[in-house]
Structure formats: structure tokens, C-alpha cells
PDB file of N, CA and C in Angstrom:
ATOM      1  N   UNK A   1     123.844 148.471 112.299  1.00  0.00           N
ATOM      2  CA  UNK A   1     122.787 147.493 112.124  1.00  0.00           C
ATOM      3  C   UNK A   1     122.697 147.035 110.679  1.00  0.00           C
ATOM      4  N   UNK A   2     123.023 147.911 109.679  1.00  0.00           N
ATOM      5  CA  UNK A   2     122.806 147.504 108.220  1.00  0.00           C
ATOM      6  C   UNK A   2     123.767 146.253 108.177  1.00  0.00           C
ATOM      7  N   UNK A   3     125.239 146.232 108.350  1.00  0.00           N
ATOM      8  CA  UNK A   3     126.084 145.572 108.127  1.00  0.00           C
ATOM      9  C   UNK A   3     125.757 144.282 108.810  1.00  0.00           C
ATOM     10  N   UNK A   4     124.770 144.490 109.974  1.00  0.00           N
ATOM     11  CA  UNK A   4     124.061 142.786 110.449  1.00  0.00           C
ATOM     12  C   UNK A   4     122.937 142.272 109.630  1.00  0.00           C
ATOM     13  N   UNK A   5     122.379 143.034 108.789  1.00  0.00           N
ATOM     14  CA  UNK A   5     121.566 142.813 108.060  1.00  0.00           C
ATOM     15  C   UNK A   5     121.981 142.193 106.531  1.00  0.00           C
ATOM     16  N   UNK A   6     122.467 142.356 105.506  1.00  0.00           N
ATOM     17  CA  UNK A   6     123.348 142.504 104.754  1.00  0.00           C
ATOM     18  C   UNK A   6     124.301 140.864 105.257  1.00  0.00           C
ATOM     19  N   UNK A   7     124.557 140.618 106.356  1.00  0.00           N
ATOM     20  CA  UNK A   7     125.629 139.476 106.755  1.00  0.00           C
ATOM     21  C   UNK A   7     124.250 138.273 106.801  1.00  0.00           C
ATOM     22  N   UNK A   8     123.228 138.529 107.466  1.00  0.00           N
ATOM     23  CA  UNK A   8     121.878 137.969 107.577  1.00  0.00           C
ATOM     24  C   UNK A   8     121.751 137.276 105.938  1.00  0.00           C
ATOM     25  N   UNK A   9     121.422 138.457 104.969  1.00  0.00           N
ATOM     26  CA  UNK A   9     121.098 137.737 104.000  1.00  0.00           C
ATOM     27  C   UNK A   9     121.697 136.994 103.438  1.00  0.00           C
ATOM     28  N   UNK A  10     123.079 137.685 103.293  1.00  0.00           N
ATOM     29  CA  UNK A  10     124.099 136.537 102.785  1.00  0.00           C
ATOM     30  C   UNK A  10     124.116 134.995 103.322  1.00  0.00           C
ATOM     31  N   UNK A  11     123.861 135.156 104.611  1.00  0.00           N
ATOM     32  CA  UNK A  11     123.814 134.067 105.323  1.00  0.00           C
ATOM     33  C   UNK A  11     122.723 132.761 104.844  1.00  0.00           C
ATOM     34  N   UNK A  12     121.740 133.575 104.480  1.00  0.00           N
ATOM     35  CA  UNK A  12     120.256 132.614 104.364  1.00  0.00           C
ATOM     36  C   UNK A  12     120.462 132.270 102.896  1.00  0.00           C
ATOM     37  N   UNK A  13     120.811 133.769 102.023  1.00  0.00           N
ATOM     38  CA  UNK A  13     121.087 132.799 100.672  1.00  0.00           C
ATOM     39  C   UNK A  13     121.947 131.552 100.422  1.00  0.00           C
ATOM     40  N   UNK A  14     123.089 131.670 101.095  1.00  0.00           N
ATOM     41  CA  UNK A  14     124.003 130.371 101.341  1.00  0.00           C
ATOM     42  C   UNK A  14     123.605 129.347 101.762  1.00  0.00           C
ATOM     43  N   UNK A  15     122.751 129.519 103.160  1.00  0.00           N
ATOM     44  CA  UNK A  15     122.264 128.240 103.199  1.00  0.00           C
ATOM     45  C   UNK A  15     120.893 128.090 102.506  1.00  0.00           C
ATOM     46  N   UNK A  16     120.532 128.564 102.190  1.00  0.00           N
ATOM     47  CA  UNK A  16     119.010 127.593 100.928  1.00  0.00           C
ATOM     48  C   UNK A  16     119.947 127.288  99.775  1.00  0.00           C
ATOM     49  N   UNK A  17     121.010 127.960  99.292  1.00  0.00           N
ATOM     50  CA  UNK A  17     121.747 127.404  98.004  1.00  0.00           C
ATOM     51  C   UNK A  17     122.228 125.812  98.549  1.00  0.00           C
ATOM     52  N   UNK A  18     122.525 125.683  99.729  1.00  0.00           N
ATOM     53  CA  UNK A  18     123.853 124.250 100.073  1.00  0.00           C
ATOM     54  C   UNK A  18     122.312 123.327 100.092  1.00  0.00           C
ATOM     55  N   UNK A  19     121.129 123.887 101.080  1.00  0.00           N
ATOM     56  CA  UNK A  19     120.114 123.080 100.949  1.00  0.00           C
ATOM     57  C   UNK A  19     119.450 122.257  99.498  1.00  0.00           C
ATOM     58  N   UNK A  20     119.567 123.270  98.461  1.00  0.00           N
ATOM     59  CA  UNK A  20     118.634 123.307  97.477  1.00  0.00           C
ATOM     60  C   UNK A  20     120.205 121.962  96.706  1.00  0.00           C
ATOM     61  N   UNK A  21     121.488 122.327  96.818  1.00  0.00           N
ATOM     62  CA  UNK A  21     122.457 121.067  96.611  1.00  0.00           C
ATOM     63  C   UNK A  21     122.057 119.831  96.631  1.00  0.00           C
ATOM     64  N   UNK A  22     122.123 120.207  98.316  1.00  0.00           N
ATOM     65  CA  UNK A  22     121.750 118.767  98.606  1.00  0.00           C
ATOM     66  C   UNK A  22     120.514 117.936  98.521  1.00  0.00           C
ATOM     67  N   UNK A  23     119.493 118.583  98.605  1.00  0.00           N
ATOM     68  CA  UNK A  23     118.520 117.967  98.195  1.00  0.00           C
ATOM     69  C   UNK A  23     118.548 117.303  96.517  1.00  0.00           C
ATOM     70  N   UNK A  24     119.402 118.146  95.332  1.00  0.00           N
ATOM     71  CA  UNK A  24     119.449 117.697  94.239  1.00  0.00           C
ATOM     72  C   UNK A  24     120.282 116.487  94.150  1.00  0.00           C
ATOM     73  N   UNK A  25     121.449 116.378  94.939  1.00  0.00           N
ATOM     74  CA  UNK A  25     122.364 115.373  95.434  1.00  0.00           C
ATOM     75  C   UNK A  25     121.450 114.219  95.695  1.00  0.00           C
ATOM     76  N   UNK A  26     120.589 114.507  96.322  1.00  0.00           N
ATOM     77  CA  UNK A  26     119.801 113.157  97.571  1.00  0.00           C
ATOM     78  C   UNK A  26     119.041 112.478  96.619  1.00  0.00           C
ATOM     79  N   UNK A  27     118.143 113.435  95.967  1.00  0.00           N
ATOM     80  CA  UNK A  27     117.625 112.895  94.309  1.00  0.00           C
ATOM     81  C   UNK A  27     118.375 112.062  93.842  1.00  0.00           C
ATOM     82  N   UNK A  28     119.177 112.283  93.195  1.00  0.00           N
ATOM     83  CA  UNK A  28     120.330 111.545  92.333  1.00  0.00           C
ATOM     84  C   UNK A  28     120.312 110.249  93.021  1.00  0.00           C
ATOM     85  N   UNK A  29     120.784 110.235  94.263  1.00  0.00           N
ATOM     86  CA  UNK A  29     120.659 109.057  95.018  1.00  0.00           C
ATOM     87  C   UNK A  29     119.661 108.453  94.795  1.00  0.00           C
ATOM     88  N   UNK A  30     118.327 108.468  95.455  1.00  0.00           N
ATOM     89  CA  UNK A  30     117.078 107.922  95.414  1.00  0.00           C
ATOM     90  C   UNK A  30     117.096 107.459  94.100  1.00  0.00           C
ATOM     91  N   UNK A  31     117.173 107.921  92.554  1.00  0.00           N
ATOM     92  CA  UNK A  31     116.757 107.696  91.495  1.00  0.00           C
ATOM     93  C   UNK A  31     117.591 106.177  91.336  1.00  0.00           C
ATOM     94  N   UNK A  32     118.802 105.738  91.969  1.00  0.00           N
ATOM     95  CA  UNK A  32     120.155 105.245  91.627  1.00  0.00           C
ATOM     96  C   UNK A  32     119.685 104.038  92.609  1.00  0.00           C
ATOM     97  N   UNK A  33     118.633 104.290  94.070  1.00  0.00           N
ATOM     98  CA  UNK A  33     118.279 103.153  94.590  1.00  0.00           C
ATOM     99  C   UNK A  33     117.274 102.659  93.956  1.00  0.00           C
ATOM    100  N   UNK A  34     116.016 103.715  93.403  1.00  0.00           N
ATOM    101  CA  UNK A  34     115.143 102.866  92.940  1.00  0.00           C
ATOM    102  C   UNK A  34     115.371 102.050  91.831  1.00  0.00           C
ATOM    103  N   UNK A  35     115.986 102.316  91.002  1.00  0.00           N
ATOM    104  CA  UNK A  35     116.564 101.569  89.609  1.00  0.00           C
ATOM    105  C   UNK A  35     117.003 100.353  90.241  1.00  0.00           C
ATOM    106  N   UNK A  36     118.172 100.288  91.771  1.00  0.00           N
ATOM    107  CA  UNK A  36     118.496  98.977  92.180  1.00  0.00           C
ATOM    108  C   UNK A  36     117.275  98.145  92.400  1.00  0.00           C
ATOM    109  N   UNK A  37     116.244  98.791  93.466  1.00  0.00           N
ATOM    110  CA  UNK A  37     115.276  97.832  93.804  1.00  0.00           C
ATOM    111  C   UNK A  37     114.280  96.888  92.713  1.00  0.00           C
ATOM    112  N   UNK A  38     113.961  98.474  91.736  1.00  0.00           N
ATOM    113  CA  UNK A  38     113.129  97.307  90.567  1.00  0.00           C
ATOM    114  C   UNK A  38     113.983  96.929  89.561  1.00  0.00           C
ATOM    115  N   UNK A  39     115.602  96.822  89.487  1.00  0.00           N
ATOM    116  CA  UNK A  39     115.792  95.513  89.109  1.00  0.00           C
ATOM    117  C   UNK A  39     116.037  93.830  90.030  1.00  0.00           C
ATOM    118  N   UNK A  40     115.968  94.156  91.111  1.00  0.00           N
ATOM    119  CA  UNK A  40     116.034  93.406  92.159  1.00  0.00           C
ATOM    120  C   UNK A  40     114.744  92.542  91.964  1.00  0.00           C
ATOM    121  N   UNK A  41     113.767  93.514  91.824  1.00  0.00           N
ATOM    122  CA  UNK A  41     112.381  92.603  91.833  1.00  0.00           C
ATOM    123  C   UNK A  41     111.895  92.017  93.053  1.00  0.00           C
ATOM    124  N   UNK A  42     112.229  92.767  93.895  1.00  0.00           N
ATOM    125  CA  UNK A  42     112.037  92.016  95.231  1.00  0.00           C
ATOM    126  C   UNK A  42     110.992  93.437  96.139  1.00  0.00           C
ATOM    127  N   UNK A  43     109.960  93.569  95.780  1.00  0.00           N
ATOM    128  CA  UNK A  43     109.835  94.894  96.361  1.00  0.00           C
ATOM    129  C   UNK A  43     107.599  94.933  96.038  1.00  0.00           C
ATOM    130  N   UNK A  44     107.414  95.973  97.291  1.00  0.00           N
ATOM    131  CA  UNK A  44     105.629  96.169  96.690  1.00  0.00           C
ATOM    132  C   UNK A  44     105.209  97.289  96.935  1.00  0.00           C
ATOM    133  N   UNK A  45     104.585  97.937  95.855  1.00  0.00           N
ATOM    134  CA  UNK A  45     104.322  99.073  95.813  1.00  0.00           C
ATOM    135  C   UNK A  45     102.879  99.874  96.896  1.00  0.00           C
ATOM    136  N   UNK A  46     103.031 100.465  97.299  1.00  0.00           N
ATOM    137  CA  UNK A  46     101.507 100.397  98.869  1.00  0.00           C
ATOM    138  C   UNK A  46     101.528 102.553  97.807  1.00  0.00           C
ATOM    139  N   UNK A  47     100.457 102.538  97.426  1.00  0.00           N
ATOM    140  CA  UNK A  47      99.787 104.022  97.316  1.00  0.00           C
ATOM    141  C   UNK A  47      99.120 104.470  98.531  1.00  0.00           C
ATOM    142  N   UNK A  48      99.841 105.535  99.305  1.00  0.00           N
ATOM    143  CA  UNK A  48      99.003 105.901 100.666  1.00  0.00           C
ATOM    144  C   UNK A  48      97.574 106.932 100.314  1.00  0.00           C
ATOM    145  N   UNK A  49      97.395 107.268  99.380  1.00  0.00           N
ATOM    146  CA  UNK A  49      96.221 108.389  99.394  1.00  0.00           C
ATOM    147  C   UNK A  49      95.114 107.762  99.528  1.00  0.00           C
ATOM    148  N   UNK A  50      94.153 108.888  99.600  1.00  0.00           N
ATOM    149  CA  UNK A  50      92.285 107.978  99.215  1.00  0.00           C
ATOM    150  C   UNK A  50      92.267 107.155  98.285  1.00  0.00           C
ATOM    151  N   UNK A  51      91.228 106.065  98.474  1.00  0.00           N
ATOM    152  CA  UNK A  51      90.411 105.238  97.030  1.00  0.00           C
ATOM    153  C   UNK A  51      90.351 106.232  96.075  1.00  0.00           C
ATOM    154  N   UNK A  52      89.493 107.507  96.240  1.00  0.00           N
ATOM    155  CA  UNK A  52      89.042 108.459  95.184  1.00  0.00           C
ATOM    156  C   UNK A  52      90.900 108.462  94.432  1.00  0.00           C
ATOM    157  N   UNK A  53      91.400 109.052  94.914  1.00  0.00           N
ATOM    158  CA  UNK A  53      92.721 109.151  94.447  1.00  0.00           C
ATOM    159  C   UNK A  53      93.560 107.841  93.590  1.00  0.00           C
ATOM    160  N   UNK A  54      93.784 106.888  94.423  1.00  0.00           N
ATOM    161  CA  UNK A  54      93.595 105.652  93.685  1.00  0.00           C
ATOM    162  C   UNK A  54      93.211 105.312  92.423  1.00  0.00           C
ATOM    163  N   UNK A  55      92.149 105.350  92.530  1.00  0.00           N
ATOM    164  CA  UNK A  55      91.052 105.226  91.252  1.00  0.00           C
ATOM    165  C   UNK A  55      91.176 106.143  89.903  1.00  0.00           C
ATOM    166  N   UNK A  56      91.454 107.457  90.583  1.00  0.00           N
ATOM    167  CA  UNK A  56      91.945 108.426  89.037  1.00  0.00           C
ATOM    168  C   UNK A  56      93.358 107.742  88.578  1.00  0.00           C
ATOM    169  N   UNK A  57      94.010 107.367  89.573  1.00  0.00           N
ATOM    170  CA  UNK A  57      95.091 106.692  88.543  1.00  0.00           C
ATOM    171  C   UNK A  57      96.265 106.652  89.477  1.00  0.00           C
ATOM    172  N   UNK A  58      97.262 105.269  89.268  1.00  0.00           N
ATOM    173  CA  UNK A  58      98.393 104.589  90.066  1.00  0.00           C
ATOM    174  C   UNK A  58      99.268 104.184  89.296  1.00  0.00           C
ATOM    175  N   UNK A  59     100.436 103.963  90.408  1.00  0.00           N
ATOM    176  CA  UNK A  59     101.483 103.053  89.348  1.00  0.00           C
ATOM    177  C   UNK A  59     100.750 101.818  89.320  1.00  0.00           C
ATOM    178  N   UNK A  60     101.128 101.481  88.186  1.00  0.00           N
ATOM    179  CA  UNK A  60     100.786  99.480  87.845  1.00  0.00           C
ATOM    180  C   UNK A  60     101.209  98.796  89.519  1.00  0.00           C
ATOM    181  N   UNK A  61     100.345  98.187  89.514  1.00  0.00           N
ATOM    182  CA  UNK A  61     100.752  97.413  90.223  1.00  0.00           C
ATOM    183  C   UNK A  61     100.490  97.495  91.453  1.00  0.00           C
ATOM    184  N   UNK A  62     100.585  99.125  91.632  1.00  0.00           N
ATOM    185  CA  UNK A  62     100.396  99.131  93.380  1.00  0.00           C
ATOM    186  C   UNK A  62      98.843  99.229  94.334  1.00  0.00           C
ATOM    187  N   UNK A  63      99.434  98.396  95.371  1.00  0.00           N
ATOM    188  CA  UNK A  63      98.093  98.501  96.618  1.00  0.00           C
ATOM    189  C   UNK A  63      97.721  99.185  96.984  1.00  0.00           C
ATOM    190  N   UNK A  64      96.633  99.766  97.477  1.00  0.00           N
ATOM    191  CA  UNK A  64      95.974 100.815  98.532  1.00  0.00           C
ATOM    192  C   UNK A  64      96.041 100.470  99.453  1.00  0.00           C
ATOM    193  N   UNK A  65      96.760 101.259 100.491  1.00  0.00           N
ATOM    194  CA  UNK A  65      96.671 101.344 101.847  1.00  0.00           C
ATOM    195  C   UNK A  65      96.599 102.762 102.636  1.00  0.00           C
ATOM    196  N   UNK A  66      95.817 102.949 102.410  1.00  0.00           N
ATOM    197  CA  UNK A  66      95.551 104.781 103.162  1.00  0.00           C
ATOM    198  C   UNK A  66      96.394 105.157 104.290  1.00  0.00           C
ATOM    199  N   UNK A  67      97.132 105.844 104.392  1.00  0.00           N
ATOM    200  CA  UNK A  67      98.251 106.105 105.071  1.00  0.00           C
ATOM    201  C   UNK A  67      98.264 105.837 106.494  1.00  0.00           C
ATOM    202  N   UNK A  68      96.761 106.384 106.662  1.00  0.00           N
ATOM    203  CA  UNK A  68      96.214 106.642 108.277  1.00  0.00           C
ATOM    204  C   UNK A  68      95.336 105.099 108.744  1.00  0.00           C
ATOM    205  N   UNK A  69      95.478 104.328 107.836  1.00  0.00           N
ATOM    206  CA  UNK A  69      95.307 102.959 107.928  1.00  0.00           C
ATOM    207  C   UNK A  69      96.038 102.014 108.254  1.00  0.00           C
ATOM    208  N   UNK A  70      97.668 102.176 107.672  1.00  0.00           N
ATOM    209  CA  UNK A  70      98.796 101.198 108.230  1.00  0.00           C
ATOM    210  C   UNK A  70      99.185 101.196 109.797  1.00  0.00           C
ATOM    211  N   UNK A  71      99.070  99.733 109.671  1.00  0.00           N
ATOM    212  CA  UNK A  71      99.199  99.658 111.499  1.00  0.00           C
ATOM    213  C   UNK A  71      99.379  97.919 111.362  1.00  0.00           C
ATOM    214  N   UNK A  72     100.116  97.927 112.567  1.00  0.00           N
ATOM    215  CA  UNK A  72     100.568  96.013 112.482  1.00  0.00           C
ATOM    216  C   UNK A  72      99.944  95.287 112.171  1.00  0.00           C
ATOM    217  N   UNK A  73      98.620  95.442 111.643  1.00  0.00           N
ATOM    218  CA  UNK A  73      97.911  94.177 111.101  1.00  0.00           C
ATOM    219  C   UNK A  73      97.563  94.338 109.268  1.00  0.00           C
ATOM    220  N   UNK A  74      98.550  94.909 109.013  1.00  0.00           N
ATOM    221  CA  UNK A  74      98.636  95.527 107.540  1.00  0.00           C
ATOM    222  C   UNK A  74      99.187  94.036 107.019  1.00  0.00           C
ATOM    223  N   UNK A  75      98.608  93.401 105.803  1.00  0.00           N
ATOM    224  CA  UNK A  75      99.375  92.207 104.823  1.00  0.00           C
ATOM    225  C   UNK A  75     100.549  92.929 103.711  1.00  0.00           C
ATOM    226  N   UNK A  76     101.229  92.949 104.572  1.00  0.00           N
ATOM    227  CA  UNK A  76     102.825  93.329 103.798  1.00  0.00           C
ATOM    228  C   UNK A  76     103.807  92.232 103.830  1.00  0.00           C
ATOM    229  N   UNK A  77     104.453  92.029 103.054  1.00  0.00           N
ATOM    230  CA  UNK A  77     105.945  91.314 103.391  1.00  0.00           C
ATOM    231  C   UNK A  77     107.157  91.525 103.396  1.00  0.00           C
ATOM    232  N   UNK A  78     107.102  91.239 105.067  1.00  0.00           N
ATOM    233  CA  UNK A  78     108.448  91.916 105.459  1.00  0.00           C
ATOM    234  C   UNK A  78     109.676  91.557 104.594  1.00  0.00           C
ATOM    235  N   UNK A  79     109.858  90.622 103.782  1.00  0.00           N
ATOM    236  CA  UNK A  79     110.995  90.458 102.972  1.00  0.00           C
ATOM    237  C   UNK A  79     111.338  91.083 101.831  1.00  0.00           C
ATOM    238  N   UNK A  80     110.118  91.772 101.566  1.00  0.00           N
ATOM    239  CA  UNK A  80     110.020  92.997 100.570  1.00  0.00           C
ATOM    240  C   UNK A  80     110.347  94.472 100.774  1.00  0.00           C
ATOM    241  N   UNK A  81     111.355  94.969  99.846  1.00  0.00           N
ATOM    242  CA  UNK A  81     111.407  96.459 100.021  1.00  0.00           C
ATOM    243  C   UNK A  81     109.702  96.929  99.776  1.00  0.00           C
ATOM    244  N   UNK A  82     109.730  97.823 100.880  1.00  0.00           N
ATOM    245  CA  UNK A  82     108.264  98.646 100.477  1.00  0.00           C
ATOM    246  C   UNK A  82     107.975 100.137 100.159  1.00  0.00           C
ATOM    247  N   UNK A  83     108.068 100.167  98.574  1.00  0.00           N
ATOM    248  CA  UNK A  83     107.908 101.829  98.094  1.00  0.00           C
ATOM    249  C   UNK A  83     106.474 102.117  98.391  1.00  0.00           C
ATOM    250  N   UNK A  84     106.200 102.862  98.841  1.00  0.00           N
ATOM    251  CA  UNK A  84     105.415 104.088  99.126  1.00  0.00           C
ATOM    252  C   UNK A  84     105.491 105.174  98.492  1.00  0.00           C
ATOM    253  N   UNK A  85     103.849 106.034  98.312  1.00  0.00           N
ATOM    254  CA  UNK A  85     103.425 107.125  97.679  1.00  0.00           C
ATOM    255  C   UNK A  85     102.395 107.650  97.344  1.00  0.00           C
ATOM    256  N   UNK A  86     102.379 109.292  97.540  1.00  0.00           N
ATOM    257  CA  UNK A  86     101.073 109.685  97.873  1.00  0.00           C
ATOM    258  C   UNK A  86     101.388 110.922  96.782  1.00  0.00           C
ATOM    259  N   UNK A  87     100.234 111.932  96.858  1.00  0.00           N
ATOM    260  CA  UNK A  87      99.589 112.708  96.255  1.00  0.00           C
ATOM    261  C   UNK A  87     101.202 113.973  95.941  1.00  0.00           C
ATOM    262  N   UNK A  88     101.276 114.203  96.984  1.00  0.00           N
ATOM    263  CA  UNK A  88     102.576 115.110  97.609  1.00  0.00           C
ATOM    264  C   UNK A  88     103.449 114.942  97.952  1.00  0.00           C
ATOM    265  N   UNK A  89     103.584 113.871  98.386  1.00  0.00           N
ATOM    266  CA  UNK A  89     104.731 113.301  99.571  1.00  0.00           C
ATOM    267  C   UNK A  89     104.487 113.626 101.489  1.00  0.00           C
ATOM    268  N   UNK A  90     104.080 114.193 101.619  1.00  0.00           N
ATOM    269  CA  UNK A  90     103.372 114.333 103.494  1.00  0.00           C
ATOM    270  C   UNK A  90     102.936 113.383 103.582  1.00  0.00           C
ATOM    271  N   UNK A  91     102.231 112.387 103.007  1.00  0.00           N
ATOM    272  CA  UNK A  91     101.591 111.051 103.685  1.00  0.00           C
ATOM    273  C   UNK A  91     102.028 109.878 103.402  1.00  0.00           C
ATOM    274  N   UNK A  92     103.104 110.187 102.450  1.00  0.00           N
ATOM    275  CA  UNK A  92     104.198 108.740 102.216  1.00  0.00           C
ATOM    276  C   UNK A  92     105.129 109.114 103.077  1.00  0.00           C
ATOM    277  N   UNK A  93     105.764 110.245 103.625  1.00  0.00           N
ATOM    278  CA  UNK A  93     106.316 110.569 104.406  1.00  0.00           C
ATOM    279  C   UNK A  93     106.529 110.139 105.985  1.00  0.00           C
ATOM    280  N   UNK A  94     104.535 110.445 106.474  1.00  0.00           N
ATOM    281  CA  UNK A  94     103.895 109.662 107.311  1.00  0.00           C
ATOM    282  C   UNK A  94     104.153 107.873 107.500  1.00  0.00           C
ATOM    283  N   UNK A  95     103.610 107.408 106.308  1.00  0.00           N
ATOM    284  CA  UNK A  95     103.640 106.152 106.038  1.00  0.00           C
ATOM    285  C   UNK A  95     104.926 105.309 105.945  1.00  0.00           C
ATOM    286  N   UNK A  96     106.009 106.233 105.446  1.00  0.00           N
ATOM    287  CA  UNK A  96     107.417 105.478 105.615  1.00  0.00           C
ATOM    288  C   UNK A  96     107.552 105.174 107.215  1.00  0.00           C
ATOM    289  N   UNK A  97     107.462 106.429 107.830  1.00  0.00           N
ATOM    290  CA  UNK A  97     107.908 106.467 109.491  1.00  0.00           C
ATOM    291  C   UNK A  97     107.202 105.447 109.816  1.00  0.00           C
ATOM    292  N   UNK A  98     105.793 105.222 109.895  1.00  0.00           N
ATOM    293  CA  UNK A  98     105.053 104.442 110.424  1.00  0.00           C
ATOM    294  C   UNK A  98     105.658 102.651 109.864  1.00  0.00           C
ATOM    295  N   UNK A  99     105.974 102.701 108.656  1.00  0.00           N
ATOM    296  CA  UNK A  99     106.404 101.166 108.449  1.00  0.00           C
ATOM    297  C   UNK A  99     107.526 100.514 109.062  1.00  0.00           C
ATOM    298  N   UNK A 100     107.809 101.937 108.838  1.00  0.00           N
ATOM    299  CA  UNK A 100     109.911 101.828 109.002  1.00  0.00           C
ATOM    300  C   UNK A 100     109.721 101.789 110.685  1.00  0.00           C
ATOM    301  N   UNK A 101     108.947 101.724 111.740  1.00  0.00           N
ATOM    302  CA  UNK A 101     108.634 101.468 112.791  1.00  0.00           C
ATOM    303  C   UNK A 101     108.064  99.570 113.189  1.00  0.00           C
ATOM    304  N   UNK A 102     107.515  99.932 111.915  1.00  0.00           N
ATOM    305  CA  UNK A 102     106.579  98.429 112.453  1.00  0.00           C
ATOM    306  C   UNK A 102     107.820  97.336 112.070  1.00  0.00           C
ATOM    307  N   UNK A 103     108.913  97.682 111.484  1.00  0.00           N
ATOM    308  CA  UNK A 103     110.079  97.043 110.957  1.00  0.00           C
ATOM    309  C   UNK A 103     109.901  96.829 109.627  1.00  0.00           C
ATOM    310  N   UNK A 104     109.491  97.521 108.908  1.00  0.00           N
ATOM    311  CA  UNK A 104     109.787  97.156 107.455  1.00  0.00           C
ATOM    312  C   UNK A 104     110.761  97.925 106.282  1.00  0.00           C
ATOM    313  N   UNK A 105     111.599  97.639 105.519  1.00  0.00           N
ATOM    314  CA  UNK A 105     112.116  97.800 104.603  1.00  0.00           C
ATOM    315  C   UNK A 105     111.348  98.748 103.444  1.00  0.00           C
ATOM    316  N   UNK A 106     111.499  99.911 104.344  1.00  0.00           N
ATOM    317  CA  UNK A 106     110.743 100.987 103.319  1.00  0.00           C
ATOM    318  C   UNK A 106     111.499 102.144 101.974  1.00  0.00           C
ATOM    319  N   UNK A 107     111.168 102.678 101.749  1.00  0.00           N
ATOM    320  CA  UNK A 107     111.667 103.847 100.611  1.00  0.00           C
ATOM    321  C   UNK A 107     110.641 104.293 100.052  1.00  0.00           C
ATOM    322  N   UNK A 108     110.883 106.240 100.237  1.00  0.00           N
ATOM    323  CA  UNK A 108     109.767 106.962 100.398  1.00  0.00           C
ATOM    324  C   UNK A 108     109.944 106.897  98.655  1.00  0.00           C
ATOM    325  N   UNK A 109     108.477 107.355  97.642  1.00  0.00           N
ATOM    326  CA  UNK A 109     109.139 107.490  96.593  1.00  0.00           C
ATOM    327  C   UNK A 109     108.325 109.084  96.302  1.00  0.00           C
ATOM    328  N   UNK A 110     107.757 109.433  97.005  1.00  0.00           N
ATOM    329  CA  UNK A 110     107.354 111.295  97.480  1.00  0.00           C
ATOM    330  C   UNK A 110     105.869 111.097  96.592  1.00  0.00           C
ATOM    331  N   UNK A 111     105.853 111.892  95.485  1.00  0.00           N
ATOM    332  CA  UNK A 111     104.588 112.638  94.736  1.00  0.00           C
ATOM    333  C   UNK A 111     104.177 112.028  93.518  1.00  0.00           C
ATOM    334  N   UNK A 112     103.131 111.446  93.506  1.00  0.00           N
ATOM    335  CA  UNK A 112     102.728 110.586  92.631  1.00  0.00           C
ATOM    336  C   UNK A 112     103.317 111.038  91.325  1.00  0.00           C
ATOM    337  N   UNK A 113     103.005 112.574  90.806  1.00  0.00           N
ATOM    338  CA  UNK A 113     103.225 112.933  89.090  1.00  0.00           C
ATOM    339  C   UNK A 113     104.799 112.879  89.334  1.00  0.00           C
ATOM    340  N   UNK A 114     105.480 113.454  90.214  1.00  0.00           N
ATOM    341  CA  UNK A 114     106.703 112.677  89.901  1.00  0.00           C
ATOM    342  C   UNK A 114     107.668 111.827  89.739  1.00  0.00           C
ATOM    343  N   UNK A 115     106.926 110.818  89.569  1.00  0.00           N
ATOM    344  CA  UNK A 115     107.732 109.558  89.687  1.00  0.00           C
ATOM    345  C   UNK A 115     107.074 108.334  88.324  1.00  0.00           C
ATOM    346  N   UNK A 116     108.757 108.032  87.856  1.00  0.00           N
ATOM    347  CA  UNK A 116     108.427 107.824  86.561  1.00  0.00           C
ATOM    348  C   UNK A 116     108.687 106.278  86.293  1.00  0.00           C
ATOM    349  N   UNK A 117     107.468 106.090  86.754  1.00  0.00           N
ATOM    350  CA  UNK A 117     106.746 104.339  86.550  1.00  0.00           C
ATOM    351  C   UNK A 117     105.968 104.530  85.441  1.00  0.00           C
ATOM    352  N   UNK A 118     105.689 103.383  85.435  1.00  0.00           N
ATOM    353  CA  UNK A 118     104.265 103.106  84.539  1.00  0.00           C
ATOM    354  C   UNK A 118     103.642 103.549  85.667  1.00  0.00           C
ATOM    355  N   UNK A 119     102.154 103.857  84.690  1.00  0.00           N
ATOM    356  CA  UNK A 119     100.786 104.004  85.774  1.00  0.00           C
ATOM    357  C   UNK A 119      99.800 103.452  84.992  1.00  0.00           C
ATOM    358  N   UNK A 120      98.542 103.269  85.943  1.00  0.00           N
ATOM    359  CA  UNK A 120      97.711 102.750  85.236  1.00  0.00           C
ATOM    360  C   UNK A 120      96.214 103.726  85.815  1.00  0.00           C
TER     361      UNK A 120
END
């Protein structure tokens, strides 16, 4: 039984190491699209958290739309990439699925302190 145990861990450390890769990989990516989009200039920023949240502070520029608020009668334009972002990332997360449903041109951008816009 030890020797299944012992094969176990090895096992799990390997995969959270290939995970913890790729997720740094996927980063890299994301950082490499967003740079495309805002030089593109073609794009609108939607903050999914509370007003209260909002209000302590956003990127420049962006709208409030409370996550649990977007629904087909949302004023977005569909010809616009639409970044999204919340407190954590769980409700831009939410909010991508939900856009990226209604047909829109989304990209999650996760947790507000990490992401390096201006804010206001």
C-alpha cells in the first residue's frame, strides 16, 4: 500500500506543477491579447461588481453592469470586444459566459487589483 501511496503523490505533484505551467502560459497569452485589443481601440470596458465597489474605484473608463444584471436588454455593442471584471474573477467569469451567450465578443480580464490599467 505505501508504494500506492508514494505513486499518488508523485502523481498530484506533477499534475498541479503542469497545471500551475499552464495557467502561467495562458497568462502570457491573455496579457499579449489584451495589449492587441487596446491598441485596436475597438473595445468597452463593463465592471461586474456592486455600485459600492464601483465607486471605491475602476478602470477609467469602465461601465457598471452588475454581473447578475446582464441579460439581452443590456446597451452593449456588439461590434465591440467586451472586457469584463470583477472583484476576484467568479463574477467576470459569470459575466463572460453570460455575454459570450447573448453573442458577444468577450474577454475575461479576472481581478480588479490585478490588472494593470489606469484606474480611477
Amino acid at each position: 500500500m505505501k508504494p500506492f501511496k508514494i505513486l499518488l503523490a508523485l502523481f498530484l505533484c506533477l499534475f498541479i506543477s503542469a497545471c500551475s505551467n499552464q495557467k502561467e502560459a495562458s497568462n502570457s497569452g491573455n496579457e499579449d491579447r489584451l495589449k492587441q485589443v487596446l491598441d485596436e481601440n475597438n473595445y468597452q470596458i463593463v465592471d461586474v461588481r456592486t455600485k459600492e465597489e464601483y465607486e471605491e474605484g475602476h478602470i477609467k473608463n469602465a461601465i457598471l453592469i452588475p454581473y447578475d444584471q446582464i441579460n439581452d436588454q443590456i446597451a452593449l455593442d456588439k461590434e465591440k470586444k467586451i472586457l469584463v471584471y470583477c472583484r476576484s474573477g467568479r463574477r467576470s467569469a459569470i459575466a463572460y459566459q453570460t455575454l459570450t451567450n447573448l453573442g458577444f465578443d468577450v474577454m475575461d480580464l479576472g481581478a480588479y487589483d490585478t490588472i494593470d490599467m489606469e484606474k480611477e
